[in-house]
Protein backbone atom coordinates (compact mmCIF):
# COMPACT_ATOMS: atom_id res chain seq x y z
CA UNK A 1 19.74 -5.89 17.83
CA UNK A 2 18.77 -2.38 19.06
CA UNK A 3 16.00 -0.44 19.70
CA UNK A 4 14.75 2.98 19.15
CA UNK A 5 12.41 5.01 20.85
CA UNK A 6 9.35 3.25 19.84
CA UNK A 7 10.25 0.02 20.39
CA UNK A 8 10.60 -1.29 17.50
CA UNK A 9 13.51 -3.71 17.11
CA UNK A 10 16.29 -2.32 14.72
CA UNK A 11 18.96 -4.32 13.59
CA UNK A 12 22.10 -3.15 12.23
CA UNK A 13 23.39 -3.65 9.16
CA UNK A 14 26.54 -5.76 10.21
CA UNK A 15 24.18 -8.65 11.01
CA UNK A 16 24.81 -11.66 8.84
CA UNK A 17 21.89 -12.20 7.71
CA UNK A 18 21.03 -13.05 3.85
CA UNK A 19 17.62 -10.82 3.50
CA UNK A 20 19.11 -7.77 5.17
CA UNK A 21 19.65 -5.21 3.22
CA UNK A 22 23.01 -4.29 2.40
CA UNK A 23 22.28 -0.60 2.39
CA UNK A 24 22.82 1.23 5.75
CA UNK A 25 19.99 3.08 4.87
CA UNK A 26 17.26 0.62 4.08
CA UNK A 27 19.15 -2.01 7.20
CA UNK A 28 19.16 0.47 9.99
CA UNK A 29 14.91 1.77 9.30
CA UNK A 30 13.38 -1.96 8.25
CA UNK A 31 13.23 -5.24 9.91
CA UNK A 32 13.26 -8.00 7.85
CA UNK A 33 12.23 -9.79 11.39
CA UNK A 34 8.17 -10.11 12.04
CA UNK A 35 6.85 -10.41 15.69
CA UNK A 36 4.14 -12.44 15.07
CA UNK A 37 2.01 -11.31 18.19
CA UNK A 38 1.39 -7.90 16.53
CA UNK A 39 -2.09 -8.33 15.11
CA UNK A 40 -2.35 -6.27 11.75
CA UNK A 41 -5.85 -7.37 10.30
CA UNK A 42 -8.28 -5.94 12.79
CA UNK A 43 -11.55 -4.06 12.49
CA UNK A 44 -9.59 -0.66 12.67
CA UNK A 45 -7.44 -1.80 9.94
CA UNK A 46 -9.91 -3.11 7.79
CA UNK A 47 -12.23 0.29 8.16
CA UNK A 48 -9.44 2.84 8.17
CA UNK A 49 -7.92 0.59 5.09
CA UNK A 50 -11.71 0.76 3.13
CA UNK A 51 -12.77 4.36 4.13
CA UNK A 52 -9.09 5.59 2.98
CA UNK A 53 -8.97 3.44 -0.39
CA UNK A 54 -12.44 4.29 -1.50
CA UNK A 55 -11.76 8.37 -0.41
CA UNK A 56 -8.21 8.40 -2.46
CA UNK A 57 -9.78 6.06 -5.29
CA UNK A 58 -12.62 8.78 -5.62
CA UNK A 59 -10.68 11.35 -6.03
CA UNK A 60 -7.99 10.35 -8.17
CA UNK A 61 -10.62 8.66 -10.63
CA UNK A 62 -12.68 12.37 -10.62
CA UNK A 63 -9.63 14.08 -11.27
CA UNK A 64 -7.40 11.92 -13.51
CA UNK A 65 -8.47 13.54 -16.72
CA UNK A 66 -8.66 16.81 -15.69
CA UNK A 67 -5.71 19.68 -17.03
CA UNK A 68 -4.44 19.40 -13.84
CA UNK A 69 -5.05 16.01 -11.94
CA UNK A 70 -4.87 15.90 -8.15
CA UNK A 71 -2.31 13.97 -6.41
CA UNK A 72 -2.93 12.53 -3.18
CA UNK A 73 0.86 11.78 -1.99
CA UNK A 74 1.47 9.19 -0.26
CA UNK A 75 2.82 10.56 2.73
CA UNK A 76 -0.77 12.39 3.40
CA UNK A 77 -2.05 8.78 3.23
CA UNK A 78 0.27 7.43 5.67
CA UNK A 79 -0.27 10.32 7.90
CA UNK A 80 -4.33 10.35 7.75
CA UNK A 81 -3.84 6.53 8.74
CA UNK A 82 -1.78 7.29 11.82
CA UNK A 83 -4.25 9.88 12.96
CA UNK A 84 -7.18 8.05 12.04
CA UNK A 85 -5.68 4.74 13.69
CA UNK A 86 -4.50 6.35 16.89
CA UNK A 87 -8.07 8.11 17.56
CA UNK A 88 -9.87 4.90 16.80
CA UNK A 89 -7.44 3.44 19.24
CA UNK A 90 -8.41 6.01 21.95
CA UNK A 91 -12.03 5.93 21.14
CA UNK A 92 -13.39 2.73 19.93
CA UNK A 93 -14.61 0.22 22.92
CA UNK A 94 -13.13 -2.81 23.76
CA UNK A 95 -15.90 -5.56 22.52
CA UNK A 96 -19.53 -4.95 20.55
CA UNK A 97 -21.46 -8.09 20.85
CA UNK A 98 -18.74 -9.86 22.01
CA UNK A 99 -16.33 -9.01 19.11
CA UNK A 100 -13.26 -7.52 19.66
CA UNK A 101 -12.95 -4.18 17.47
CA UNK A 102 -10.45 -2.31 19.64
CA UNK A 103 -7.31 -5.35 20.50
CA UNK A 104 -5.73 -2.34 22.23
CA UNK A 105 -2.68 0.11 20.88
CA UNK A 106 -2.43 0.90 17.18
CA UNK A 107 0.66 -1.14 15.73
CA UNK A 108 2.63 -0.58 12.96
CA UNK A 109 1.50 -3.80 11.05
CA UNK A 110 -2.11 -2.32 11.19
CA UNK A 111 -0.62 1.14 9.84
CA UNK A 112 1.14 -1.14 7.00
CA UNK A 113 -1.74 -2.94 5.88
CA UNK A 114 -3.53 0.15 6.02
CA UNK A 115 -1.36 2.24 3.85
CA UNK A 116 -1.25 -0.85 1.11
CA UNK A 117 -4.58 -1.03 0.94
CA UNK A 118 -5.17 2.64 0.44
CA UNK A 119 -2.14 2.82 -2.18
CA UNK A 120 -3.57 -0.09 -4.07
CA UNK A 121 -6.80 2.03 -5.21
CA UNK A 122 -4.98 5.36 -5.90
CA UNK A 123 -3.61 4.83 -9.41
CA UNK A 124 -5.71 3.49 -12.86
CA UNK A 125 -4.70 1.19 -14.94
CA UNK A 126 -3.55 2.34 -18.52
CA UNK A 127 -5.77 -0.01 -20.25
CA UNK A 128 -8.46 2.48 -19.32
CA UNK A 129 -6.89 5.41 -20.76
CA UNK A 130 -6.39 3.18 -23.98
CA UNK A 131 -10.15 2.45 -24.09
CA UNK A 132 -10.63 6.69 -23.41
CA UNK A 133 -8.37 7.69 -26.51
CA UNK A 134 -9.97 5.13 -28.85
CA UNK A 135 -13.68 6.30 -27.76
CA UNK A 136 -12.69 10.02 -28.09
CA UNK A 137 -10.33 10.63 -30.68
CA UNK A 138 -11.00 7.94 -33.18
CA UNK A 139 -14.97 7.57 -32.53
CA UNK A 140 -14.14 3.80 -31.76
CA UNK A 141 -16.70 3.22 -29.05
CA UNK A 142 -15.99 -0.01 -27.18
CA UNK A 143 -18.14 -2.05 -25.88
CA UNK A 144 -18.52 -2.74 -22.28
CA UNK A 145 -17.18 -6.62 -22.96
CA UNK A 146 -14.50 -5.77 -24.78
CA UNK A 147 -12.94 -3.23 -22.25
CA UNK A 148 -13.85 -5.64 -19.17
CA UNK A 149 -11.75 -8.40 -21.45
CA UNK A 150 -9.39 -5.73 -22.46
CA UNK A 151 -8.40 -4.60 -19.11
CA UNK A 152 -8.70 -8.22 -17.71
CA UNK A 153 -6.22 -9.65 -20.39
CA UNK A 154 -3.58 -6.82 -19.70
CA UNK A 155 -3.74 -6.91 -16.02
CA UNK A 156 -2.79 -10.22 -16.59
CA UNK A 157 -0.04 -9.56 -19.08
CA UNK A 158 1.50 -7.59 -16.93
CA UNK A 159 1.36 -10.03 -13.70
CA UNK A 160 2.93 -12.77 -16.11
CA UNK A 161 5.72 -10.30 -16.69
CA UNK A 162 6.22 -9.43 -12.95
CA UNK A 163 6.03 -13.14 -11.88
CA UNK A 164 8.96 -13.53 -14.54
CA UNK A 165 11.07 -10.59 -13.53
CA UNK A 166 10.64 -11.06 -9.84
CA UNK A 167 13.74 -13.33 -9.70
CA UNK A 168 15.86 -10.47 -10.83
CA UNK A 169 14.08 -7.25 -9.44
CA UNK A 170 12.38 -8.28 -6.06
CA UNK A 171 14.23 -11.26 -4.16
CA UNK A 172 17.69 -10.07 -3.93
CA UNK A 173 18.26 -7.77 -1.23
CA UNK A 174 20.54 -5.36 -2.28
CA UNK A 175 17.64 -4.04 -4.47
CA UNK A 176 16.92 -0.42 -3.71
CA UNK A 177 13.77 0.93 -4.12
CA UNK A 178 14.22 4.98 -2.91
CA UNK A 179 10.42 5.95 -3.46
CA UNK A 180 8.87 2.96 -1.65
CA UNK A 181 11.18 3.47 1.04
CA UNK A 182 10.09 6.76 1.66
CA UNK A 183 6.54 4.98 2.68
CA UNK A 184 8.53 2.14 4.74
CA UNK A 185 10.20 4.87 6.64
């Protein structure tokens, strides 16, 4: 094990370990270790997570059918959460009524769970955009049952087929995904 300027415990690739990464890349930037005494869901988390998710979420959803949408990238999430978590760090008191909001630094399993949340909301689901071409261009309204159910019933369809694939795509770990570990880094 090593560690780098923040702290953070590295560990090199030449570990035997069975989840590390076999990519020098991916093994020498994430742990597959967790400290457990990093807290990641506090109040900060939860309020930078909500106010970030419902902000991206907003404006993705207002511009999605526009001529030309506007992309939040993820790095400007990630970024906004660092900021944003480090000032509420600062800021924030210790206890309100006796309830801890401010546990003390900002950690990088708060920043995680902050940046998943906010990801989750930014992107709609094409079921939508199937309901939007049928209304428009064929004059096929749809009723507000039959696009909850229609959504509903594809969202599952394609958790079925995830929960089947994740054998081959998720759990071994020389499995390289470059644009998610761009937001890992």
């Amino acid at each position: 094990m090593m560690s780098n300027s923040t702290g953070l415990l590295l560990h090199n690739a030449k570990d035997d370990d069975d989840e590390q990464s076999p990519f020098e890349e991916v093994a020498a930037n994430i742990s597959n270790k967790d400290d457990p005494t990093i807290l990641c869901l506090t109040f900060r988390s939860v309020f930078i997570g909500i106010l970030l998710t419902c902000f991206d979420s907003v404006v993705f959803q207002f511009f999605a059918y526009r001529t030309s949408p506007l992309d939040i990238n993820i790095g400007l999430i990630i970024l906004l959460a660092y900021m944003m978590g480090e000032f509420m760090s600062k800021v924030l008191p210790e206890k309100i009524f006796n309830i801890t909001i401010n546990p003390g630094a900002f950690s990088i399993k708060e920043h995680a769970l902050i940046t998943i949340m906010a990801t989750s909301g930014t992107t709609t689901t094409f079921a939508i955009k199937a309901i939007t071409v049928q209304r428009i261009y064929y004059n096929y309204p749809v009723t507000h049952v039959n696009g909850i159910l229609f959504i509903l019933v594809m969202h599952l369809l394609a958790f079925s087929i995830a929960g089947i694939l994740k054998r081959y795509l998720v759990w071994p770990a020389s499995m390289i995904w470059p644009k998610t570990l761009m937001s890992c880094c």
